[in-house]
N, C-alpha and C. Protein backbone atom coordinates (compact mmCIF):
# COMPACT_ATOMS: atom_id res chain seq x y z
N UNK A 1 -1.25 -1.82 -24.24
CA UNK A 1 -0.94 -3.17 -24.67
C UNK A 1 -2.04 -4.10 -24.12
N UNK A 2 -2.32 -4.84 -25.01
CA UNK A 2 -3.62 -5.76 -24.61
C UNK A 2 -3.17 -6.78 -24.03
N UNK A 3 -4.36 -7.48 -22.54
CA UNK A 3 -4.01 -8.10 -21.40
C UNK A 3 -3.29 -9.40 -21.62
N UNK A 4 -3.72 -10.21 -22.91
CA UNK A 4 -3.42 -11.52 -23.08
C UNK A 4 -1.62 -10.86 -23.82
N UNK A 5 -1.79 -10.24 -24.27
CA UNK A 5 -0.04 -9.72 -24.84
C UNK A 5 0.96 -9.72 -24.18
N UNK A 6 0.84 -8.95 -22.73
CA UNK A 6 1.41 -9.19 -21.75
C UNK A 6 1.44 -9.92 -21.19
N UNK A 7 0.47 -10.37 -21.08
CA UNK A 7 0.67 -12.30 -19.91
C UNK A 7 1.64 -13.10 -20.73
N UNK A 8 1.35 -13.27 -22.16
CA UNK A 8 2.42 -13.81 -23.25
C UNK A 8 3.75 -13.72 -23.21
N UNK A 9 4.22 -12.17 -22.91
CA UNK A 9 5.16 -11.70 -22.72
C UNK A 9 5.82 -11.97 -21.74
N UNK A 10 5.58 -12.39 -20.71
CA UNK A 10 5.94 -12.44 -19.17
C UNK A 10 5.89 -14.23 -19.72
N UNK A 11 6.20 -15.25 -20.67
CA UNK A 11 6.07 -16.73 -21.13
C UNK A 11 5.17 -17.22 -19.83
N UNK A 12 4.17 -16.75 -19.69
CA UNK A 12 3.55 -17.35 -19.27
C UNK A 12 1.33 -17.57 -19.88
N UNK A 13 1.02 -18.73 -19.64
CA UNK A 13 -0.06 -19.35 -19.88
C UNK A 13 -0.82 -17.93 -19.47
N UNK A 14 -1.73 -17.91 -20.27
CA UNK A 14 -3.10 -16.72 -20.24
C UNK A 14 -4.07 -17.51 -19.59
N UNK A 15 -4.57 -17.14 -18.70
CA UNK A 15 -5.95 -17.63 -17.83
C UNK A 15 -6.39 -16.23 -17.07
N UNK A 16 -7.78 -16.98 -16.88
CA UNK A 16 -8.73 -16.10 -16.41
C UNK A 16 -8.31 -15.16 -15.32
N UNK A 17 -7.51 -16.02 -14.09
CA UNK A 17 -7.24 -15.26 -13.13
C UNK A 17 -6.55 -14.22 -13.30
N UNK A 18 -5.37 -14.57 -14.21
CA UNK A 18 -4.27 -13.75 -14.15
C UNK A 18 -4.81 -11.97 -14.97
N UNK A 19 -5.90 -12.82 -16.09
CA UNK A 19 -6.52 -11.54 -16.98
C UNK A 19 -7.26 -10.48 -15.95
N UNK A 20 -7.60 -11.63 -15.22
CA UNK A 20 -8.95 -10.67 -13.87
C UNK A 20 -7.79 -9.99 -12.63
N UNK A 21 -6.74 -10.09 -12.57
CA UNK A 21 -5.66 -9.51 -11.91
C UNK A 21 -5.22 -8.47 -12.95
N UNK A 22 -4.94 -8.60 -14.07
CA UNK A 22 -4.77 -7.33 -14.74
C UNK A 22 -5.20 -6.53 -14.93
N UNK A 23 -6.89 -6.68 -14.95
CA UNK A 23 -7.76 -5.90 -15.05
C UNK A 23 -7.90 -4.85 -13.98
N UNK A 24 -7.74 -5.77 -12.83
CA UNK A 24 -7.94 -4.85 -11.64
C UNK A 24 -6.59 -3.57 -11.51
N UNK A 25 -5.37 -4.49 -11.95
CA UNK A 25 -4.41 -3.83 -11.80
C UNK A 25 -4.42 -2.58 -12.64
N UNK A 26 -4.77 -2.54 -13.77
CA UNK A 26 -5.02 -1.46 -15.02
C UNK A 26 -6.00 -0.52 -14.62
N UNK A 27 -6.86 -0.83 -13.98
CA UNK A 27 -8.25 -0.29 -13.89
C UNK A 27 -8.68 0.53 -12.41
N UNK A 28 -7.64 -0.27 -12.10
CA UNK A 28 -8.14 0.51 -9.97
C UNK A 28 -7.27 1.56 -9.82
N UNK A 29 -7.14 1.53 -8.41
CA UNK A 29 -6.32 3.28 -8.18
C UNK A 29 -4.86 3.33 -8.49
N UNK A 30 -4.09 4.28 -8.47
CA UNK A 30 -2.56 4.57 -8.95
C UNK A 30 -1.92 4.10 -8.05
N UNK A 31 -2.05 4.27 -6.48
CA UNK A 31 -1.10 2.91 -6.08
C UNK A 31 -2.04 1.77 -5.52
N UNK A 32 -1.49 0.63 -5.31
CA UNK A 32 -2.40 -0.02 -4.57
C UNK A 32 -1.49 -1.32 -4.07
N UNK A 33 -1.59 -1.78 -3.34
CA UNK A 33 -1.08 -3.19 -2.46
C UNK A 33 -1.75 -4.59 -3.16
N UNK A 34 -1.29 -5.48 -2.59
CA UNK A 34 -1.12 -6.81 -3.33
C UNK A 34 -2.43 -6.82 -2.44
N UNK A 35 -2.45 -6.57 -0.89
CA UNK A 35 -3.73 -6.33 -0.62
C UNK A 35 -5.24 -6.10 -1.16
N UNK A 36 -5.07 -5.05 -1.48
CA UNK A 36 -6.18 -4.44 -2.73
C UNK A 36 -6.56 -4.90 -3.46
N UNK A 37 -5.72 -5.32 -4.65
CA UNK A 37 -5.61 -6.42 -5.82
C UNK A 37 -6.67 -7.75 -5.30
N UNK A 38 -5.90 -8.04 -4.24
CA UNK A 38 -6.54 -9.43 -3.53
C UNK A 38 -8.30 -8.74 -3.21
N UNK A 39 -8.44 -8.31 -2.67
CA UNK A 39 -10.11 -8.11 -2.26
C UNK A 39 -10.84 -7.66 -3.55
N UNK A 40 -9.80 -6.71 -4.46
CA UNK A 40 -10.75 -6.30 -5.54
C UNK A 40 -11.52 -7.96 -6.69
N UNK A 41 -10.17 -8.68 -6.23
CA UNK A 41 -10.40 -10.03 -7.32
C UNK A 41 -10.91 -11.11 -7.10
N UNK A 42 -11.04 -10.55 -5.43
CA UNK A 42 -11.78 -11.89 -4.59
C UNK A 42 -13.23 -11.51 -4.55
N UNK A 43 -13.62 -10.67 -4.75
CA UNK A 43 -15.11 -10.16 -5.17
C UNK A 43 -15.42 -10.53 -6.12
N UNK A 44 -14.92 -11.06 -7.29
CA UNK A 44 -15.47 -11.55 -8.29
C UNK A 44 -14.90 -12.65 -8.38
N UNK A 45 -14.31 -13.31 -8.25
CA UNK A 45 -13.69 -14.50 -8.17
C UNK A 45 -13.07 -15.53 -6.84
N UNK A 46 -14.26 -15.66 -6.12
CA UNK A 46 -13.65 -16.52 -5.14
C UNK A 46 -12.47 -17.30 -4.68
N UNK A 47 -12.05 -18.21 -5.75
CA UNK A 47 -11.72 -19.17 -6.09
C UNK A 47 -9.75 -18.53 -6.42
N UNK A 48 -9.30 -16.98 -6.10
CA UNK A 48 -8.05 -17.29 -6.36
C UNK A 48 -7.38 -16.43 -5.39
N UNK A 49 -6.45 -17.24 -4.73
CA UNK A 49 -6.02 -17.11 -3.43
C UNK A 49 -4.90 -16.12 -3.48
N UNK A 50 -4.04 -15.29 -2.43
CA UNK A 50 -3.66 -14.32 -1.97
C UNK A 50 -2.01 -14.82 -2.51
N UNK A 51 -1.55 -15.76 -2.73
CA UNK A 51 -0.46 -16.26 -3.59
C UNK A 51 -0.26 -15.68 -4.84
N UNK A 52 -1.55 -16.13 -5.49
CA UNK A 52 -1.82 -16.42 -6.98
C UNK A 52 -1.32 -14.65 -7.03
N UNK A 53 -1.80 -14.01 -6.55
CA UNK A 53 -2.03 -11.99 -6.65
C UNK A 53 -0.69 -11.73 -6.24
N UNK A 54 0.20 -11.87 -5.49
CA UNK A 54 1.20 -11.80 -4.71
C UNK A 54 2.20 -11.88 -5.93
N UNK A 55 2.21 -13.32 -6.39
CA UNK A 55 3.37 -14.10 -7.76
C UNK A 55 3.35 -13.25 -8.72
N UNK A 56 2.07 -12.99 -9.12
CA UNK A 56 2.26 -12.29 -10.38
C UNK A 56 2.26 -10.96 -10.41
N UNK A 57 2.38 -10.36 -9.51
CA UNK A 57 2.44 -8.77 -9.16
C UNK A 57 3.97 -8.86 -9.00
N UNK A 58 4.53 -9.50 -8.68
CA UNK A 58 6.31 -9.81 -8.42
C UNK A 58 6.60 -9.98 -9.99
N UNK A 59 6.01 -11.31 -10.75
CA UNK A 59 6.84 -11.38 -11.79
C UNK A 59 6.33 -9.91 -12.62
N UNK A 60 5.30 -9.18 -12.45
CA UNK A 60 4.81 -8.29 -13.30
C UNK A 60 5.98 -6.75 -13.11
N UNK A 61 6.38 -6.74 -11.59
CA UNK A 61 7.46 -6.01 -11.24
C UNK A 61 8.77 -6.39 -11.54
N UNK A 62 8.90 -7.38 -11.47
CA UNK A 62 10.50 -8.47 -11.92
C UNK A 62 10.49 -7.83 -13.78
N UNK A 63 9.57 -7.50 -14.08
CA UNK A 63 9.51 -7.60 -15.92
C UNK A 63 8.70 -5.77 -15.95
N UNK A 64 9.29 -5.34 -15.41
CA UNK A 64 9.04 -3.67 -15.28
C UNK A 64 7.59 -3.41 -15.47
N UNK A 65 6.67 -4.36 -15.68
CA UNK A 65 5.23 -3.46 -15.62
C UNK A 65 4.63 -2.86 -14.60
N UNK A 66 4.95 -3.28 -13.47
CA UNK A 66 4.65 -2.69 -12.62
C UNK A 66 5.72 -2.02 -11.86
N UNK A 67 6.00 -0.74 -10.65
CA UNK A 67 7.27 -0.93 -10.11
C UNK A 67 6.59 -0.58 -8.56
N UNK A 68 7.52 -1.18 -8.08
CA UNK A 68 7.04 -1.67 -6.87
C UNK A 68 7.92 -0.50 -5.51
N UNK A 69 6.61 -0.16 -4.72
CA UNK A 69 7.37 1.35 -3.88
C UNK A 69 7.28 0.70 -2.31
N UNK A 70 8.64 0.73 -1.78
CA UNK A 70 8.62 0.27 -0.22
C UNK A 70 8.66 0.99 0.44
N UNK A 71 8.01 1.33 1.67
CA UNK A 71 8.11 1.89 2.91
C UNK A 71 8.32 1.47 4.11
N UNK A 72 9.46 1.54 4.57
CA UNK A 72 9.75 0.70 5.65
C UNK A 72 8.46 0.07 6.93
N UNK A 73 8.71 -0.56 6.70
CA UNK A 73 7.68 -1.47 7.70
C UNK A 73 6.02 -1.51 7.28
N UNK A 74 5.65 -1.09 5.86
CA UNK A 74 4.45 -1.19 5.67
C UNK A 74 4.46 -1.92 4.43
N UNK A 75 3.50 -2.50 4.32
CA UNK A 75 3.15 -3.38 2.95
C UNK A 75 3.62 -2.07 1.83
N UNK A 76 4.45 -3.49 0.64
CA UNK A 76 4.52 -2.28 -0.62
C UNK A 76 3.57 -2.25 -1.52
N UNK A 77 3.43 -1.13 -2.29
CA UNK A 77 2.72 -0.86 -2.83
C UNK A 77 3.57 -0.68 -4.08
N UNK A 78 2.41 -0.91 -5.27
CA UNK A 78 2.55 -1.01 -6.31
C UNK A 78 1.64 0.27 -7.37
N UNK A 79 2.59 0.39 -8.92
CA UNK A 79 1.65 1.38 -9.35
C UNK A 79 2.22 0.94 -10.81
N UNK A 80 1.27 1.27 -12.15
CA UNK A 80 1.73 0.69 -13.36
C UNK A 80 2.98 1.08 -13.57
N UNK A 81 3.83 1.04 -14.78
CA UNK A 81 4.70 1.54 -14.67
C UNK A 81 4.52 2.52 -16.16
N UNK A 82 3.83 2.32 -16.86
CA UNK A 82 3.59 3.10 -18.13
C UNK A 82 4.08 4.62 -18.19
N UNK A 83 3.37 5.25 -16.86
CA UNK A 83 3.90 6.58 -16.45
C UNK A 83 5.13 6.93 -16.72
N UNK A 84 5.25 8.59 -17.10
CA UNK A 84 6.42 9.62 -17.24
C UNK A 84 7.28 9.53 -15.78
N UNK A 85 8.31 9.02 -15.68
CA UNK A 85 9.05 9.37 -14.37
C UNK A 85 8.74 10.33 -13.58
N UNK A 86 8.39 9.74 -12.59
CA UNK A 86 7.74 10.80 -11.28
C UNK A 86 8.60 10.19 -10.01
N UNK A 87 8.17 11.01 -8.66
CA UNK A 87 8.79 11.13 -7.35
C UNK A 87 7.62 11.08 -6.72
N UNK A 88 7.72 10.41 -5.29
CA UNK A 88 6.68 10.10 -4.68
C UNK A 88 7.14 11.18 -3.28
N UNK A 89 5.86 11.61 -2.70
CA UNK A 89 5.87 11.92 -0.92
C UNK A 89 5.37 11.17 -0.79
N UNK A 90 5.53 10.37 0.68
CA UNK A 90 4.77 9.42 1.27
C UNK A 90 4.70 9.66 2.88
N UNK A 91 3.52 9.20 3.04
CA UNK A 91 2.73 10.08 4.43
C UNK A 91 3.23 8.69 4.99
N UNK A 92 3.63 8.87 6.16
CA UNK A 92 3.99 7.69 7.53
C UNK A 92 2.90 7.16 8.47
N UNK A 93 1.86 8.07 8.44
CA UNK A 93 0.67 8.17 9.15
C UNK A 93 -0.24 7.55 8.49
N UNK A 94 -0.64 7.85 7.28
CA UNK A 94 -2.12 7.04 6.34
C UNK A 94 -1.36 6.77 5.38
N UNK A 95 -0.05 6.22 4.81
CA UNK A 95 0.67 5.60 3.72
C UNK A 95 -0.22 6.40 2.31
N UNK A 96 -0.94 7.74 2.66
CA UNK A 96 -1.02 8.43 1.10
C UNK A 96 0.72 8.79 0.40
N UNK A 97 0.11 8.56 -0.72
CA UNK A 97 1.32 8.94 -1.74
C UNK A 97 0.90 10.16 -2.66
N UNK A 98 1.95 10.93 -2.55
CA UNK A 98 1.39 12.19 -3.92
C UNK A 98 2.48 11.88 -4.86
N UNK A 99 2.47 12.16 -6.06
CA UNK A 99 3.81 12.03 -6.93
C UNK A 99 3.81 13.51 -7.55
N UNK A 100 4.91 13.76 -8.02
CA UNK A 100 5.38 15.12 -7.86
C UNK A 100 6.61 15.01 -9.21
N UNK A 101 6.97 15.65 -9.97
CA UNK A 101 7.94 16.23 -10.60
C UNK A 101 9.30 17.26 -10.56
N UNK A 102 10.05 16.99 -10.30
CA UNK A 102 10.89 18.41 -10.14
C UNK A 102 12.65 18.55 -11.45
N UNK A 103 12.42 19.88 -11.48
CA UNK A 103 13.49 19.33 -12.89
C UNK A 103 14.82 19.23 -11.84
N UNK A 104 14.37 20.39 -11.03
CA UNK A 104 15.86 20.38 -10.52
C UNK A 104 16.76 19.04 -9.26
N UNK A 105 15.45 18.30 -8.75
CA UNK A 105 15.92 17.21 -8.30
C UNK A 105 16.53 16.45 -8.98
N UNK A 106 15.97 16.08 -10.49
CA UNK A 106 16.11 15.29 -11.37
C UNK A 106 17.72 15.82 -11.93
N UNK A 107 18.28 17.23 -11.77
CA UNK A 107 19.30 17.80 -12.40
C UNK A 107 20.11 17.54 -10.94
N UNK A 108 19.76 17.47 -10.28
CA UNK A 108 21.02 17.25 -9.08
C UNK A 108 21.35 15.80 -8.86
N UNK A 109 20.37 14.85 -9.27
CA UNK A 109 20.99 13.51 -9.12
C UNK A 109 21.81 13.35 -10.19
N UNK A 110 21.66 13.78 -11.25
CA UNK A 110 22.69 13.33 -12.33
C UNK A 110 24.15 14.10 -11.77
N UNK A 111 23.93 15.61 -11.36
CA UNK A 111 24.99 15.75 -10.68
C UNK A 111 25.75 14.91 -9.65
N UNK A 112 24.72 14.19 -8.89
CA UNK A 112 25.42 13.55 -7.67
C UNK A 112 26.41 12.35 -8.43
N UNK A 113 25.40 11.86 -9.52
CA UNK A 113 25.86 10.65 -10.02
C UNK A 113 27.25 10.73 -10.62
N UNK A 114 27.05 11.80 -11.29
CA UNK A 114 28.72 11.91 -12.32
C UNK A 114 29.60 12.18 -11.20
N UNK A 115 29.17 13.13 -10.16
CA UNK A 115 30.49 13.37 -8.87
C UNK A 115 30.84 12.02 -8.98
N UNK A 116 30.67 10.73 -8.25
CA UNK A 116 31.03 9.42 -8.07
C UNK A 116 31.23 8.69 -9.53
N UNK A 117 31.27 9.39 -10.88
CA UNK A 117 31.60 8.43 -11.54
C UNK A 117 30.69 7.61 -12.20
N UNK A 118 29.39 7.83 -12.15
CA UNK A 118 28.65 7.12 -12.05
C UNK A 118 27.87 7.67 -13.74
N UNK A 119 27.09 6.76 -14.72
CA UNK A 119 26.24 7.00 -15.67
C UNK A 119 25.38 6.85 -14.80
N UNK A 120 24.41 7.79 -14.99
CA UNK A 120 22.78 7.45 -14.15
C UNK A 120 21.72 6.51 -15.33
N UNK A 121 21.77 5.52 -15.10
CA UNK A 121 20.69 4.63 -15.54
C UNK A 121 18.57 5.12 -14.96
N UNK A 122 18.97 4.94 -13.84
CA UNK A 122 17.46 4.66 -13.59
C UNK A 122 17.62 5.14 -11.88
N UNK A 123 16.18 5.86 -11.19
CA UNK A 123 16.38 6.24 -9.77
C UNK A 123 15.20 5.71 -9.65
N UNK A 124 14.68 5.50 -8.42
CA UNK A 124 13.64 5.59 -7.15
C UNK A 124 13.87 6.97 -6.21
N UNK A 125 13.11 7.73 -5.92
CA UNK A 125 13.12 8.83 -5.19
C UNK A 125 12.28 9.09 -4.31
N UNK A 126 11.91 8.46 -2.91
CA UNK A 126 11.08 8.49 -2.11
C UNK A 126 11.17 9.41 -1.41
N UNK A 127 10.72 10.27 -0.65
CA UNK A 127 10.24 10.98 0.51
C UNK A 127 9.30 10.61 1.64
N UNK A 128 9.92 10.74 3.05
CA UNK A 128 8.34 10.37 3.76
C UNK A 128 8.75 11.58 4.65
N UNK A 129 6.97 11.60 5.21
CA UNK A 129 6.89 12.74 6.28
C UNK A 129 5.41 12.49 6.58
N UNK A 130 4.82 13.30 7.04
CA UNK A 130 3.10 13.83 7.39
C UNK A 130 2.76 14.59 6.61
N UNK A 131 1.81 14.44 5.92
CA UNK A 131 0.92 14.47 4.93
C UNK A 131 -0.01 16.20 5.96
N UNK A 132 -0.59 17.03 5.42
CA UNK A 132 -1.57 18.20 5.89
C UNK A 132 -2.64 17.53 6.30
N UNK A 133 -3.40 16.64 5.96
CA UNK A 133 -4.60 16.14 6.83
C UNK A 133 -3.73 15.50 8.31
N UNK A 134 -2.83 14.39 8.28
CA UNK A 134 -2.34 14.17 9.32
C UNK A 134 -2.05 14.97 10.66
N UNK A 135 -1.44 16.10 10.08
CA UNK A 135 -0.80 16.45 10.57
C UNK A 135 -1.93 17.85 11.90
N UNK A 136 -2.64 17.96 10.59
CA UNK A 136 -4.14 18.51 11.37
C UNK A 136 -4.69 18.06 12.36
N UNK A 137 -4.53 16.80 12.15
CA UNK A 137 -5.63 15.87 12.86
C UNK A 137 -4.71 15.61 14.30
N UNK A 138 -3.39 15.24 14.12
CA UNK A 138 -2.32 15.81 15.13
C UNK A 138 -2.38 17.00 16.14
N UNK A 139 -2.78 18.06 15.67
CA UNK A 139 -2.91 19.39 16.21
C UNK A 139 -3.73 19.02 16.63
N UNK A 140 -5.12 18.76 16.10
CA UNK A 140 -6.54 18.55 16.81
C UNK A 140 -6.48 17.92 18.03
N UNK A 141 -5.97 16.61 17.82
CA UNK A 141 -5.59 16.03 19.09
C UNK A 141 -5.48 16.36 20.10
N UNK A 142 -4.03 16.69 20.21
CA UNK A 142 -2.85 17.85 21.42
C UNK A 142 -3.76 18.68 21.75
N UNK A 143 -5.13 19.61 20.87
CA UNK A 143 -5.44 20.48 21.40
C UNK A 143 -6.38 20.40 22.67
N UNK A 144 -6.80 18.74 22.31
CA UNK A 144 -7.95 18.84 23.36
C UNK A 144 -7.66 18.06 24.97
């Protein structure tokens, strides 16, 4: 969907910044922080402050384009939302994320859901732990 379509969509005014925030957002890595966004857009554009990136990454998540992944006590991160439903690991140590597929997770929440009664609409499925480089680098440590 083309950038000015979506800004439209979201009733809001098309300007430069917001196009040069989409761009980055479309174009940079699979997850990334409001952080990121901010330095990638402040390199080319001086002039738009850590608000401006913040607002519209919210309303862009508020209006499902983006969906937005929390980890307790670390900045969230964000990733498009266009993607096939996936599951994230998330490292506690260097906040890497892998995303992952599984049928049978995906077949046990609907189980969990109907136990309680429940239609399953929509999940979030996080995992955290230590990541194999971490956890190396851990060992390395201790060893010396």
């Amino acid at each position: 969907m083309p950038h000015k379509k979506i800004i439209r969509d979201l009733n809001l005014k098309v300007t430069s910044q917001r196009l040069l925030i989409l761009e980055v957002v479309r174009n940079g890595p699979s997850h990334f922080t409001a952080q990121d966004v901010f330095e990638s857009v402040l390199a080319r554009n001086p002039e738009i402050g850590f608000a401006t990136v913040y607002r519209f990454l919210r309303t862009l998540s508020e209006h499902s384009y983006v969906t937005e992944i929390r980890m307790g006590g670390m900045p969230a991160r964000y990733e498009w939302a266009g993607k096939r439903h996936h599951d994230h690991l998330t490292c506690v140590s260097c906040a890497n994320i892998v995303e992952f597929e599984n049928t049978e997770i995906e077949r046990l929440q609907e189980k969990v859901a109907k136990q309680f009664g429940f239609s399953l609409t929509d999940h979030v499925l996080e995992l955290y732990g230590v990541c194999p480089e971490c956890r190396a680098k851990e060992s390395a440590a201790k060893a010396r």
